[in-house]
N, C-alpha and C. Protein backbone atom coordinates (compact mmCIF):
# COMPACT_ATOMS: atom_id res chain seq x y z
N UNK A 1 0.85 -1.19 0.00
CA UNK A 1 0.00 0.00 0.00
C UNK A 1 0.88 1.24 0.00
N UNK A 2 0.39 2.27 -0.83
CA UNK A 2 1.48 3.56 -1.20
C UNK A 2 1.05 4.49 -0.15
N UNK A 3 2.16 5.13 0.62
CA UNK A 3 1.72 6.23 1.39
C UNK A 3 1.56 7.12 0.74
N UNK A 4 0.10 8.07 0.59
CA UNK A 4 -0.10 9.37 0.44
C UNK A 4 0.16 10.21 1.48
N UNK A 5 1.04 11.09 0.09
CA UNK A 5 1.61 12.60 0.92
C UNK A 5 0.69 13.48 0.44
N UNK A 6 0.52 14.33 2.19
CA UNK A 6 0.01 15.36 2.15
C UNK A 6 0.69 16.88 2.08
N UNK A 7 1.09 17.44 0.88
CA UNK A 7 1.28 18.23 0.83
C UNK A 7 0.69 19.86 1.38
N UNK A 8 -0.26 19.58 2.16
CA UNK A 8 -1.12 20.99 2.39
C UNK A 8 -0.20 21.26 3.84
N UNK A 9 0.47 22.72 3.91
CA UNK A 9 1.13 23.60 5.10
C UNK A 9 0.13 23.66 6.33
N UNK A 10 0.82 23.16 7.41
CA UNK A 10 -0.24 23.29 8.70
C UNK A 10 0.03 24.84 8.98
N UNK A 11 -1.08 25.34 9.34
CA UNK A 11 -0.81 26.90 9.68
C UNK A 11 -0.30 26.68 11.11
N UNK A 12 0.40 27.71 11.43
CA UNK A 12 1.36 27.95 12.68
C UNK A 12 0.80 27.80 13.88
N UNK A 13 1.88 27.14 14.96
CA UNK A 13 1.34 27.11 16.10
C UNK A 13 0.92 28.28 16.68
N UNK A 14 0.05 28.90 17.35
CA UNK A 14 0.09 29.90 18.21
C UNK A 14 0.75 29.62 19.48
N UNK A 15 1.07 30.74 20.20
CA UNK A 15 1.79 30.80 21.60
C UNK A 15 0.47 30.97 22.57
N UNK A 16 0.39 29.94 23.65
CA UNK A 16 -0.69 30.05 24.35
C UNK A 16 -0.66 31.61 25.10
N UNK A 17 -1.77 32.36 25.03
CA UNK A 17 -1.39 33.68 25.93
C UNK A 17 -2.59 33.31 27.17
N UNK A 18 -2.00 33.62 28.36
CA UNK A 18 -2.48 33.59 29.56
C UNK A 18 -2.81 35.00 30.10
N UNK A 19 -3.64 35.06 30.80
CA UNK A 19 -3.63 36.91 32.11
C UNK A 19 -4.63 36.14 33.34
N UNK A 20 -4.59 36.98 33.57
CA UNK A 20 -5.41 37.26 35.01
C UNK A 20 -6.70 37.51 34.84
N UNK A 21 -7.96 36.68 34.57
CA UNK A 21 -8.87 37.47 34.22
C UNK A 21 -9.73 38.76 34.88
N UNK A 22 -8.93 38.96 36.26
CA UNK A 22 -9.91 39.70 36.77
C UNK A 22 -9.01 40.87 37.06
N UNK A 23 -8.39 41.03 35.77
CA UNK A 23 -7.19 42.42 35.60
C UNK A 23 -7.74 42.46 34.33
N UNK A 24 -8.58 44.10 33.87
CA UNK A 24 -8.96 44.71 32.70
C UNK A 24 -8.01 44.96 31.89
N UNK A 25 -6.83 46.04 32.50
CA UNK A 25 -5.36 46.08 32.12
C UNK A 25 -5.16 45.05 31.29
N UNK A 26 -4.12 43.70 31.63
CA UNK A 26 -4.20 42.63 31.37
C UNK A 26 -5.03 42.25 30.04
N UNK A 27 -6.33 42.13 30.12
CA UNK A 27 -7.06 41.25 29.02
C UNK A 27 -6.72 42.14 28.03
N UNK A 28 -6.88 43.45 28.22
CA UNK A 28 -6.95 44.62 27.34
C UNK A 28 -5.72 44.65 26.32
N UNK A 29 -4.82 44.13 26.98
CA UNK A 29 -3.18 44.29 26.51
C UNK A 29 -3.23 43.32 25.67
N UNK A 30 -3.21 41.92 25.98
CA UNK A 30 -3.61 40.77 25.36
C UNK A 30 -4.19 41.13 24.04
N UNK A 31 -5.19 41.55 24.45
CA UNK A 31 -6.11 41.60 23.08
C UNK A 31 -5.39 42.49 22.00
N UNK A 32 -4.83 44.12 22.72
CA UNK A 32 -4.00 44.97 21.74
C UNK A 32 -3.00 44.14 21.05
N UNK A 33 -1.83 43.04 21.78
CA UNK A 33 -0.72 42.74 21.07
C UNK A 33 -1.48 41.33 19.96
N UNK A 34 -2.55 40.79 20.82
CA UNK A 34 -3.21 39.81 19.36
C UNK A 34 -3.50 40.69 18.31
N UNK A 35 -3.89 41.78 18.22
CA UNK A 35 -4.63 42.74 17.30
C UNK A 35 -3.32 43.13 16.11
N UNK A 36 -2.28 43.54 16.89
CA UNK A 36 -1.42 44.08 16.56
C UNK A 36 -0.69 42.51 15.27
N UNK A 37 0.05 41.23 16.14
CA UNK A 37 0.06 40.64 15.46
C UNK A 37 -0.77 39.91 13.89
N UNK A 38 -1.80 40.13 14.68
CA UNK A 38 -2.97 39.55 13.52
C UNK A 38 -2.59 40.55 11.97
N UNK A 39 -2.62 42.10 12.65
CA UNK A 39 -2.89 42.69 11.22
C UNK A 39 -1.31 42.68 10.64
N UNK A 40 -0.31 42.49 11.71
CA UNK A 40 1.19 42.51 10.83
C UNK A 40 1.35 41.85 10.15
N UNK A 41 1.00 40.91 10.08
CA UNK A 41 1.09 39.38 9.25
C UNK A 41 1.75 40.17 7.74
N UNK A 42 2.56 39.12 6.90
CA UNK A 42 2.77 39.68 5.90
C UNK A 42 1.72 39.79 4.55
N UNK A 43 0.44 38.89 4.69
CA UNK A 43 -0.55 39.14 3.95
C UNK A 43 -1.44 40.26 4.57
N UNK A 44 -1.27 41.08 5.31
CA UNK A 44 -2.20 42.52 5.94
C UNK A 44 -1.39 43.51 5.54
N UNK A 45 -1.02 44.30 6.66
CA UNK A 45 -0.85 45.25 6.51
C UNK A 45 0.78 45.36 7.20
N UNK A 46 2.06 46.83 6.52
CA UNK A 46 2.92 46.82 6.92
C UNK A 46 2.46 47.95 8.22
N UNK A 47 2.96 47.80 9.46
CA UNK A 47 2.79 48.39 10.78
C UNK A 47 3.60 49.48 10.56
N UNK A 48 2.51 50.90 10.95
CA UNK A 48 3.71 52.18 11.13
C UNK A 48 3.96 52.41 12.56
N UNK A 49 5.29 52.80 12.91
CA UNK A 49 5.92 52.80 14.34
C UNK A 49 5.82 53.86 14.84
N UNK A 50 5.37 55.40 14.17
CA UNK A 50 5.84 56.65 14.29
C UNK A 50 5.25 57.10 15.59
N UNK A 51 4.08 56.55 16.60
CA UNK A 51 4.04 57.40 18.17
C UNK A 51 4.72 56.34 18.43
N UNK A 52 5.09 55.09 18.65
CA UNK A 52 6.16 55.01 19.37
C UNK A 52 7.35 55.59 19.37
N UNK A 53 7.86 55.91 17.84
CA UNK A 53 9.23 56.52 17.94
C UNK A 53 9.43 57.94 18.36
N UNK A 54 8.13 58.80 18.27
CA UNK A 54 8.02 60.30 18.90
C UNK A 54 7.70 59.89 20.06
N UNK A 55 7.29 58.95 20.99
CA UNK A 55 7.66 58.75 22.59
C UNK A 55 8.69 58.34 22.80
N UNK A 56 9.31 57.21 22.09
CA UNK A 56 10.89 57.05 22.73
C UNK A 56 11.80 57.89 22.51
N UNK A 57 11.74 58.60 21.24
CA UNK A 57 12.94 59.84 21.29
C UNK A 57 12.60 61.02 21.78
N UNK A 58 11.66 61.28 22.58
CA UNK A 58 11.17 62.04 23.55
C UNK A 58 11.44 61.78 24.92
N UNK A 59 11.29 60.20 25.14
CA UNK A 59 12.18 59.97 25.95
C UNK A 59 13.59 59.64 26.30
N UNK A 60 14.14 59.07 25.37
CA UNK A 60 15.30 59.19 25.48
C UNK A 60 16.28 60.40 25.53
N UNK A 61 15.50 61.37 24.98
CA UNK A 61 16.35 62.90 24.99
C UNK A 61 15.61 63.22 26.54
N UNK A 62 14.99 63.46 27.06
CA UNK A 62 14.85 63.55 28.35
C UNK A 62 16.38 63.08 29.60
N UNK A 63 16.39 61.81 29.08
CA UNK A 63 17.23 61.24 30.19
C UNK A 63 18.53 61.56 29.82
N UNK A 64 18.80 61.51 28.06
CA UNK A 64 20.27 62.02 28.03
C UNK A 64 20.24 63.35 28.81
N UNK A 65 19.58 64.19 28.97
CA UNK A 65 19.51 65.46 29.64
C UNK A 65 20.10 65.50 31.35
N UNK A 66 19.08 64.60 31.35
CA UNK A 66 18.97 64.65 32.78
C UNK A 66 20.33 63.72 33.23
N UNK A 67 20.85 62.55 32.45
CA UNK A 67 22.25 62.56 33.16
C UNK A 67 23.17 63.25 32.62
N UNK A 68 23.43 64.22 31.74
CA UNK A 68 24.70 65.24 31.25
C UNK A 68 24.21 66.19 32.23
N UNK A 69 22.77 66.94 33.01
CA UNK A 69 23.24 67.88 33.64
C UNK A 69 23.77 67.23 35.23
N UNK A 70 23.28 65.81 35.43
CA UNK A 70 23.75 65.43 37.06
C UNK A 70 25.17 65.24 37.04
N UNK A 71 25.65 64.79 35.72
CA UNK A 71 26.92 64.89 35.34
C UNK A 71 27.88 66.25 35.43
N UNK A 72 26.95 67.37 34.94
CA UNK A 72 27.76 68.44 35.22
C UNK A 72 27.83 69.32 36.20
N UNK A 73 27.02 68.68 36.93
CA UNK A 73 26.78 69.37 38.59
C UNK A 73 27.86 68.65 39.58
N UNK A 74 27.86 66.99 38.96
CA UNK A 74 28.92 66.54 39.95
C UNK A 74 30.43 67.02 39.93
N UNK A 75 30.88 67.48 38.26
CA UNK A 75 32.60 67.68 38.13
C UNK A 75 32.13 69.53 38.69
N UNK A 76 31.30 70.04 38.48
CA UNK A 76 31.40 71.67 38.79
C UNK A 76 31.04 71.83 40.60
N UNK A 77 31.07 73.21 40.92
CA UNK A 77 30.82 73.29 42.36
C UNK A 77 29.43 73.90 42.00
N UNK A 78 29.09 73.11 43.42
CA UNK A 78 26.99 74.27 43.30
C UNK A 78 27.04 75.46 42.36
N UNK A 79 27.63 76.54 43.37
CA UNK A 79 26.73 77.68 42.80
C UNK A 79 27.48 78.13 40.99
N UNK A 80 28.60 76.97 40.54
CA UNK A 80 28.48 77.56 39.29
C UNK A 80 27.75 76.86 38.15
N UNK A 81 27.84 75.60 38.90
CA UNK A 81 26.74 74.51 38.35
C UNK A 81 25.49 75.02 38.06
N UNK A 82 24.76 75.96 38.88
CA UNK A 82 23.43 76.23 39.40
C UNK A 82 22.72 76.65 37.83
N UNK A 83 23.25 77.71 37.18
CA UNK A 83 22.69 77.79 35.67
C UNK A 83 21.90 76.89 34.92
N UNK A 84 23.63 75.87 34.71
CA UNK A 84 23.22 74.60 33.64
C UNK A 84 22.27 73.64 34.04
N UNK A 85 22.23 73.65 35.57
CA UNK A 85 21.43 72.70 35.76
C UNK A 85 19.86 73.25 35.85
N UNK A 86 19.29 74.44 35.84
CA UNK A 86 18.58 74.57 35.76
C UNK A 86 17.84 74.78 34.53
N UNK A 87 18.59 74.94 33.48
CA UNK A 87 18.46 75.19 32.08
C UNK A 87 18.29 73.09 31.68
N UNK A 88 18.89 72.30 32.45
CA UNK A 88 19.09 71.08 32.20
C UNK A 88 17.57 70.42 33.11
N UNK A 89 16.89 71.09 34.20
CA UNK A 89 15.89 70.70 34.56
C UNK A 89 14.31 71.37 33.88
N UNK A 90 14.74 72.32 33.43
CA UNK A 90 13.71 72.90 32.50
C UNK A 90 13.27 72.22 31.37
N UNK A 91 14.37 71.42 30.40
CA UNK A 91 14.57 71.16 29.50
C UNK A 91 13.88 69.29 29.13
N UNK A 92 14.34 68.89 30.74
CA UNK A 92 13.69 67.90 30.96
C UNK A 92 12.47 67.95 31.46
N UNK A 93 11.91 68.75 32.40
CA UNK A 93 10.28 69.13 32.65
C UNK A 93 9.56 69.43 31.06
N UNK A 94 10.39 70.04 30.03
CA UNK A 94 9.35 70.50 28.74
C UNK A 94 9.14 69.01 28.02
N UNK A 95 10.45 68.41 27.97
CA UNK A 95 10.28 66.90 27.18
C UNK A 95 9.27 65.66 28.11
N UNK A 96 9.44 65.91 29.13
CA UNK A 96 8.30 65.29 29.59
C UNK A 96 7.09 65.57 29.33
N UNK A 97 6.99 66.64 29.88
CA UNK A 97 5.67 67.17 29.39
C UNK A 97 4.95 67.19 28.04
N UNK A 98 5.60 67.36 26.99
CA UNK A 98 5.67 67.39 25.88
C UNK A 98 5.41 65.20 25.26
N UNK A 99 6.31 64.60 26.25
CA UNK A 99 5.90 63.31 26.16
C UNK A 99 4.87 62.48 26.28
N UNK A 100 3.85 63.63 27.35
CA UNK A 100 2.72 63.20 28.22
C UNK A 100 1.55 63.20 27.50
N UNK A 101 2.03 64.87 27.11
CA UNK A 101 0.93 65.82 25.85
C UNK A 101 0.29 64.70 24.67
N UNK A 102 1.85 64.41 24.25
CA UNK A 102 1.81 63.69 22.99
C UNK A 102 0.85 62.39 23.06
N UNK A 103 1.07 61.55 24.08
CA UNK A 103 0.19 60.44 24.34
C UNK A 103 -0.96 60.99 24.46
N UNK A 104 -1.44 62.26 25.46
CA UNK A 104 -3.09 62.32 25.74
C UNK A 104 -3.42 62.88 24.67
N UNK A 105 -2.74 63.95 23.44
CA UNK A 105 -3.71 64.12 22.77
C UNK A 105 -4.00 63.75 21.19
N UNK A 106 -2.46 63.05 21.02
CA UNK A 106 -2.18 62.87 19.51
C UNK A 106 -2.44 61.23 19.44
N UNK A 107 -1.88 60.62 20.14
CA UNK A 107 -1.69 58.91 19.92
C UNK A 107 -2.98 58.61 20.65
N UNK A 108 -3.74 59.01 21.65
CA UNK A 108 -4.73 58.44 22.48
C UNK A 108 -4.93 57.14 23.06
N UNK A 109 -5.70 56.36 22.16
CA UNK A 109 -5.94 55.28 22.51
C UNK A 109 -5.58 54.25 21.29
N UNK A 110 -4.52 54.87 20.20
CA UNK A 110 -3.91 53.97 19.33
C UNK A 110 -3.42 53.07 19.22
N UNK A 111 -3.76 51.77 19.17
CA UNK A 111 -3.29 50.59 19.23
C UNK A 111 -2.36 49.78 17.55
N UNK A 112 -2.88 50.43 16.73
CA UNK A 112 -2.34 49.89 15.39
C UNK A 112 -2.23 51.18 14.11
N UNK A 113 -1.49 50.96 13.51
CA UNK A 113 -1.66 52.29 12.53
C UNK A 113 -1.03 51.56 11.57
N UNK A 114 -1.23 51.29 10.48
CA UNK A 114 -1.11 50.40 9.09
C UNK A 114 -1.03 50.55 7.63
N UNK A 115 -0.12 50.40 7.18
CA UNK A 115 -0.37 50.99 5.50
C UNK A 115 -0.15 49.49 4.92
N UNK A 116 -0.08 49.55 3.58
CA UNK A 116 0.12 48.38 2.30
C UNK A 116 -0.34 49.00 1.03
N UNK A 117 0.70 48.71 0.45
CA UNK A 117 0.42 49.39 -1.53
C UNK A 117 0.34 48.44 -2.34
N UNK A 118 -0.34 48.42 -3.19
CA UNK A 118 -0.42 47.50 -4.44
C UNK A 118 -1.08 48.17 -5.22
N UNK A 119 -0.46 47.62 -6.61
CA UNK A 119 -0.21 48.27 -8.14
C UNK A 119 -1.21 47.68 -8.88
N UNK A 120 -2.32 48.45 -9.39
CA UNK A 120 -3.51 47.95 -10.10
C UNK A 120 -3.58 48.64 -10.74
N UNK A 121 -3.04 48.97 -11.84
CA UNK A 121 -2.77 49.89 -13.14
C UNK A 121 -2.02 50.98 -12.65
N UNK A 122 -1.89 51.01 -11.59
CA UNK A 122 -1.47 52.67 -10.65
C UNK A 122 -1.55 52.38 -9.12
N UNK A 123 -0.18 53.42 -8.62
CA UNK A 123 0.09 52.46 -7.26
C UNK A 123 -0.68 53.29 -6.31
N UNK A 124 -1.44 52.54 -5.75
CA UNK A 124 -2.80 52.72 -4.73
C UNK A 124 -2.45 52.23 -3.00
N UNK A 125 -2.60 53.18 -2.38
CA UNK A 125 -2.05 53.15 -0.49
C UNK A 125 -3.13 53.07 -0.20
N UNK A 126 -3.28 51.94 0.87
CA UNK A 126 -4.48 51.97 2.00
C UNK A 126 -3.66 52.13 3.60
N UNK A 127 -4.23 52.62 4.13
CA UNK A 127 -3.80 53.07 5.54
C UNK A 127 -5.13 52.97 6.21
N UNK A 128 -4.52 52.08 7.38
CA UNK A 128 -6.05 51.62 8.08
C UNK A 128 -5.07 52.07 9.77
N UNK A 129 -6.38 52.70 10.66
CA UNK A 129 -5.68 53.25 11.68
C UNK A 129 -7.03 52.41 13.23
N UNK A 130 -6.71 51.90 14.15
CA UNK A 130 -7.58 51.46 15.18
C UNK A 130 -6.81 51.37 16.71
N UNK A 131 -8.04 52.32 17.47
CA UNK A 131 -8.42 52.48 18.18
C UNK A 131 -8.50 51.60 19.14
N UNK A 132 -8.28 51.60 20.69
CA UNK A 132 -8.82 50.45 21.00
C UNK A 132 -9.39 50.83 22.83
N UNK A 133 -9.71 50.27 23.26
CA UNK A 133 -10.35 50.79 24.97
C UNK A 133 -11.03 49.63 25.36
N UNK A 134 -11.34 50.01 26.71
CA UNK A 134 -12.17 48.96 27.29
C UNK A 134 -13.62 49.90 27.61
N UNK A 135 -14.78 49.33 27.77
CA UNK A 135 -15.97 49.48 28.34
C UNK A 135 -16.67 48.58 29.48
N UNK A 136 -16.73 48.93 30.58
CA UNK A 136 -17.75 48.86 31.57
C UNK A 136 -18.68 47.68 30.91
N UNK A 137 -19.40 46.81 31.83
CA UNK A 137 -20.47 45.83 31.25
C UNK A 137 -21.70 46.74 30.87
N UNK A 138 -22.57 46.33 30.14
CA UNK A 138 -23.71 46.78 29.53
C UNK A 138 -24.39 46.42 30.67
N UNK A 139 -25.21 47.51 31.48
CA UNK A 139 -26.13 47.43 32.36
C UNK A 139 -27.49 46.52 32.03
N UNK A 140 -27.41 46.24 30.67
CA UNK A 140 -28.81 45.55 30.43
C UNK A 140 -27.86 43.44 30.40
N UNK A 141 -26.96 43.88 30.19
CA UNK A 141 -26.36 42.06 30.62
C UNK A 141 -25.20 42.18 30.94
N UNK A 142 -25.08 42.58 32.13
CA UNK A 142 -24.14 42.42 33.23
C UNK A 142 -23.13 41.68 33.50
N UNK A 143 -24.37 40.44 33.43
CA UNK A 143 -23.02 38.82 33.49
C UNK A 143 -22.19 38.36 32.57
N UNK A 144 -22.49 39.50 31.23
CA UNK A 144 -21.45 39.44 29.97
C UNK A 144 -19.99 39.90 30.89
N UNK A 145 -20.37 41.24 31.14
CA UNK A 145 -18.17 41.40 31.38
C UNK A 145 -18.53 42.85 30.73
N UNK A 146 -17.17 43.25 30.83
CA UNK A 146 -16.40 44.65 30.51
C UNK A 146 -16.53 44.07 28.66
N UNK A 147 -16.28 45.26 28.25
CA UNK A 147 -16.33 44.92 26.32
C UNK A 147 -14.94 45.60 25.80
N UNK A 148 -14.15 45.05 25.06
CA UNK A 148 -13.11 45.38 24.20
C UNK A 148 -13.55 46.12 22.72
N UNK A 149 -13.69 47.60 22.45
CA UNK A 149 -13.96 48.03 22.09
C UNK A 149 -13.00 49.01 21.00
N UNK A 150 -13.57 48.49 19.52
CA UNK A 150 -12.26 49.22 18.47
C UNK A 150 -13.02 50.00 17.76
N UNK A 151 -12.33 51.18 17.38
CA UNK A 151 -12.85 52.11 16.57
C UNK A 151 -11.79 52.23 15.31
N UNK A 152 -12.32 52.43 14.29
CA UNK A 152 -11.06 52.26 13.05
C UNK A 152 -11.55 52.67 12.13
N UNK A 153 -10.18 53.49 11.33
CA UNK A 153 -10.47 54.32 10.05
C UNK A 153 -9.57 53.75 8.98
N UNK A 154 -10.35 54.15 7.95
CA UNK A 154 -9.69 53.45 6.66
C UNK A 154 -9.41 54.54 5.45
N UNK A 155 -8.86 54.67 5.05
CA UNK A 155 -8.20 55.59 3.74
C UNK A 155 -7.44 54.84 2.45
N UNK A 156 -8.71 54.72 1.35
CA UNK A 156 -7.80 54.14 0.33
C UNK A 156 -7.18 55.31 -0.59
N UNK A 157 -6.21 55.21 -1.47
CA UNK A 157 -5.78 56.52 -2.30
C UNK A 157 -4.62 56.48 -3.45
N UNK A 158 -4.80 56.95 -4.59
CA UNK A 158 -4.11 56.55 -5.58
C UNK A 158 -3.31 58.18 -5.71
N UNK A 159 -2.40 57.82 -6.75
CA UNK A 159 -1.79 58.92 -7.22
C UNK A 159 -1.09 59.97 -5.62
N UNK A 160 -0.33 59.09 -5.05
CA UNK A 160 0.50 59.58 -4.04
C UNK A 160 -0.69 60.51 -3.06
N UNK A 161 -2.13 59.94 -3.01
CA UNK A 161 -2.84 60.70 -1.59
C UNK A 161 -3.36 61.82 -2.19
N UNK A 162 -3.58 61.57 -3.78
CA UNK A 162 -4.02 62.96 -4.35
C UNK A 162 -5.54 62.02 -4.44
N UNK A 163 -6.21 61.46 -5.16
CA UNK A 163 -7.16 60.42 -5.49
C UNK A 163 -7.47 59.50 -4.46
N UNK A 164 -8.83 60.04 -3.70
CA UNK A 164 -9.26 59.34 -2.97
C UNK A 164 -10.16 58.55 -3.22
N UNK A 165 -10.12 56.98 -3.02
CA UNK A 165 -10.80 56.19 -3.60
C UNK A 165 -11.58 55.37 -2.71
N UNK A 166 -11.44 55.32 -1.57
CA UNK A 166 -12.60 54.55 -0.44
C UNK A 166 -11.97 55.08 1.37
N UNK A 167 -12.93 55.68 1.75
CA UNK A 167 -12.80 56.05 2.77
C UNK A 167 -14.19 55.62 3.76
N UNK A 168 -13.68 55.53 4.97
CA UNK A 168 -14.67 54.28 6.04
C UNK A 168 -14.29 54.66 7.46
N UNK A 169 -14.98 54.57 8.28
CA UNK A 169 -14.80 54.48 10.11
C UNK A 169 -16.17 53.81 10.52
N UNK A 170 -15.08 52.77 11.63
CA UNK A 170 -16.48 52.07 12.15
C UNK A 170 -16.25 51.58 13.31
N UNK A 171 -16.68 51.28 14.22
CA UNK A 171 -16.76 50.76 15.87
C UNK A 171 -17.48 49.68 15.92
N UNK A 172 -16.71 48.50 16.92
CA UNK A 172 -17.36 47.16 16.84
C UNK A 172 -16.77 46.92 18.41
N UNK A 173 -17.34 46.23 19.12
CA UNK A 173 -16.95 45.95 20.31
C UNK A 173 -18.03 44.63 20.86
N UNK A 174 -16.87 43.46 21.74
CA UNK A 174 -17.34 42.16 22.19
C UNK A 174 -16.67 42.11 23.31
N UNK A 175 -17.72 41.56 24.24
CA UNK A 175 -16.82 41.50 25.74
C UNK A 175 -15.31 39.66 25.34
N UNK A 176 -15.22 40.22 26.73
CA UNK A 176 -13.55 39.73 27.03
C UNK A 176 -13.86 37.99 27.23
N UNK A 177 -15.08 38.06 27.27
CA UNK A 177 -15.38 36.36 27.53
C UNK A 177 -15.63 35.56 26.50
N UNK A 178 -15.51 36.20 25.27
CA UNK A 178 -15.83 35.57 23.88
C UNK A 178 -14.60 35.20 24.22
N UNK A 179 -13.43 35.38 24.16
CA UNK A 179 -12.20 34.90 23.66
C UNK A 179 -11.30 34.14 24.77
N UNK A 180 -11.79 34.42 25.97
CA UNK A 180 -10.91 34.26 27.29
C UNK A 180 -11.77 33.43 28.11
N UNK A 181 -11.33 32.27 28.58
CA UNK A 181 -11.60 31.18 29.42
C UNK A 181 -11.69 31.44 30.45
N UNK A 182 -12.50 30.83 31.71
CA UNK A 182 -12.45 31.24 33.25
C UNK A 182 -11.34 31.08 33.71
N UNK A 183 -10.08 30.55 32.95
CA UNK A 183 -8.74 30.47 33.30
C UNK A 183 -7.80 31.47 32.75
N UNK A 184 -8.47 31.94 32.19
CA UNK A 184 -7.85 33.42 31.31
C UNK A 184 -7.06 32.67 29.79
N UNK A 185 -7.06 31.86 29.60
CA UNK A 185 -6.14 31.24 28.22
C UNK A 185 -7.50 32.08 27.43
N UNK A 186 -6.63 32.50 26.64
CA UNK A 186 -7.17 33.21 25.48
C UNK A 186 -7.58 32.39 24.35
N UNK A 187 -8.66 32.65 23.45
CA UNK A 187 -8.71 31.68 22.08
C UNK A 187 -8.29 32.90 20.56
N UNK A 188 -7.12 32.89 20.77
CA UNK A 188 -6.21 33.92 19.58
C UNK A 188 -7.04 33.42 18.52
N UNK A 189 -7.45 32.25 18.20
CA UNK A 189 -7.71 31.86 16.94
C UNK A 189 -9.32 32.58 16.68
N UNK A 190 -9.82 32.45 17.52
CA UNK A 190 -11.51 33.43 17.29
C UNK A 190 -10.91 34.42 17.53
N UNK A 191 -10.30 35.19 17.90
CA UNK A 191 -10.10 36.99 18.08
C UNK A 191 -10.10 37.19 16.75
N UNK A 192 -9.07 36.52 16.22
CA UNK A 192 -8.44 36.96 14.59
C UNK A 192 -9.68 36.64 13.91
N UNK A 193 -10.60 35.60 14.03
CA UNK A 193 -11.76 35.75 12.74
C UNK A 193 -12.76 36.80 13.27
N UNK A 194 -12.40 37.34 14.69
CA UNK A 194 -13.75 38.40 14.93
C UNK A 194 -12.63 39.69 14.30
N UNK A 195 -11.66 39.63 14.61
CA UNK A 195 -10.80 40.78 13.69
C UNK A 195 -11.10 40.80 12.08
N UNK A 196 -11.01 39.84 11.82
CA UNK A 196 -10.38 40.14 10.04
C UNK A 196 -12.06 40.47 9.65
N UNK A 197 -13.00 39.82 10.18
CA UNK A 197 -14.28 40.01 9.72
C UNK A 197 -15.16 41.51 10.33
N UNK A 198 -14.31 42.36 11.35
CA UNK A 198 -14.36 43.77 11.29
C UNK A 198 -13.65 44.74 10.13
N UNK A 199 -12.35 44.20 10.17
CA UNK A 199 -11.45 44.65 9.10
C UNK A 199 -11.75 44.72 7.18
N UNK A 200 -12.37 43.38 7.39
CA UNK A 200 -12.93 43.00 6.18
C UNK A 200 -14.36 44.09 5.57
N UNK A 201 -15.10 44.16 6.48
CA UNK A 201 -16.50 44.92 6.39
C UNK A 201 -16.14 46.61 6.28
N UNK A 202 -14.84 46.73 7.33
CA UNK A 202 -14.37 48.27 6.92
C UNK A 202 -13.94 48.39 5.78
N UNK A 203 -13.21 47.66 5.13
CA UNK A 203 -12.29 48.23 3.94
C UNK A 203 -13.27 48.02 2.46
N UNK A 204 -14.29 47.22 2.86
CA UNK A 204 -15.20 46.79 1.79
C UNK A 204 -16.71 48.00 2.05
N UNK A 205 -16.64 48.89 2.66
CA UNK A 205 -17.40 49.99 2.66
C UNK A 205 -16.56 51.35 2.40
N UNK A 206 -17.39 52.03 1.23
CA UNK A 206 -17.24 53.23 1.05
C UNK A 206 -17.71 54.19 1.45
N UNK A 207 -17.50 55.24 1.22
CA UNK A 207 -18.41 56.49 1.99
C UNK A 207 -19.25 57.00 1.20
C-alpha cells in the first residue's frame, strides 16, 4: 500500500497567551498585542511605528539630559553649576511634558496604525488606523463582562494621496469572555476571525 503525501502547510502554532482574568489592564493588553500581530502578518498590513518613535525619542532625549546635567553638577561646584542645571531641569520638565501631551492628545488610545500598496494599473495606499479601549459591562447584561472596544479608520488613495478612492470608520466591540476562558487562556484563533471580519467589512465599505 502507497503512502499518500500530504502536501497541504499546517498553519502555525500559536503561543498560548495567559492573564489574570480579573485584571482589565491585562485582558486589554492581550487583546491589543493579538490585534497588533494579527494585522502585521505579511498578507495585511505593513505596521507604522511613528508614536512610538516620537515617545521614545522624547524619551530618550529627556534622560540624556537629565544625566549630562547630574553629570555636570557633579565635576562643577553648586553655585556655578546652578545655571546649567537649571536650564538642564527645565529642558527635561518640557520633554516630559511634551511626552505626556503627545500620548493624551495625539496617539490616544492607538493601538495599530497600518499601511500596504499595491499596483492595479497605478500604485494605490491603503492606511487603516484602530483604536482600541475597554468598556464597563452593559447594564442591560451584566453577566457578559467589561467589552473590548475598536474604533477604526480606513483611507484608500491613488496617485501619491491625491485620489481618494474609499474612505470608512467604524466601531465594533465584544466583551472579554468571547475569547478568554475562566482560566484566562485566550482563544487567539476566534479573536483573529472576529478581527479580520471587522477589518474585512471596513475596507469593503465606502463612503
Amino acid at each position: 500500500m502507497s503512502e499518500i503525501k500530504n502536501n497541504t502547510t499546517a498553519p502555525p502554532q500559536l503561543e498560548e497567551v495567559k492573564v489574570n482574568n480579573s485584571s482589565l489592564t491585562e485582558l486589554k493588553l492581550a487583546c491589543d498585542d493579538a490585534l497588533r500581530r494579527h494585522l502585521s502578518r505579511p498578507d495585511q498590513f505593513k505596521a507604522q511605528h511613528t508614536h512610538a518613535d516620537v515617545r521614545l525619542g522624547l524619551g530618550y532625549a529627556s534622560v540624556a539630559i537629565a544625566a549630562v546635567t547630574g553629570l555636570y553638577s557633579w565635576k562643577k561646584d553648586f553655585e556655578e553649576s546652578k545655571p546649567m542645571v537649571w536650564i538642564g531641569v527645565i529642558l527635561y520638565m518640557l520633554l516630559t511634558g511634551a511626552q505626556t501631551l503627545y500620548a493624551y492628545f495625539i496617539e490616544r488610545d492607538t493601538v495599530f496604525v497600518g499601511k500596504r500598496k499595491t499596483v492595479n494599473k497605478r500604485i494605490e495606499t491603503e492606511r487603516l488606523t484602530i483604536g482600541a479601549k475597554t468598556l464597563p459591562s452593559n447594564k442591560k447584561t451584566v453577566s457578559d463582562g467589561p467589552r473590548y472596544s475598536l474604533t477604526a479608520s480606513y483611507v484608500h488613495t491613488a496617485n501619491n494621496g491625491k485620489s481618494l478612492i474609499r474612505k470608512a470608520k467604524q466601531t465594533t466591540e465584544a466583551t472579554f469572555t468571547t475569547w478568554f476562558d475562566e482560566e484566562g487562556r485566550m482563544d487567539e484563533v476566534a479573536f483573529g476571525e472576529w478581527l479580520s471580519g471587522f477589518v474585512e467589512k471596513l475596507v469593503g465599505e465606502s463612503s
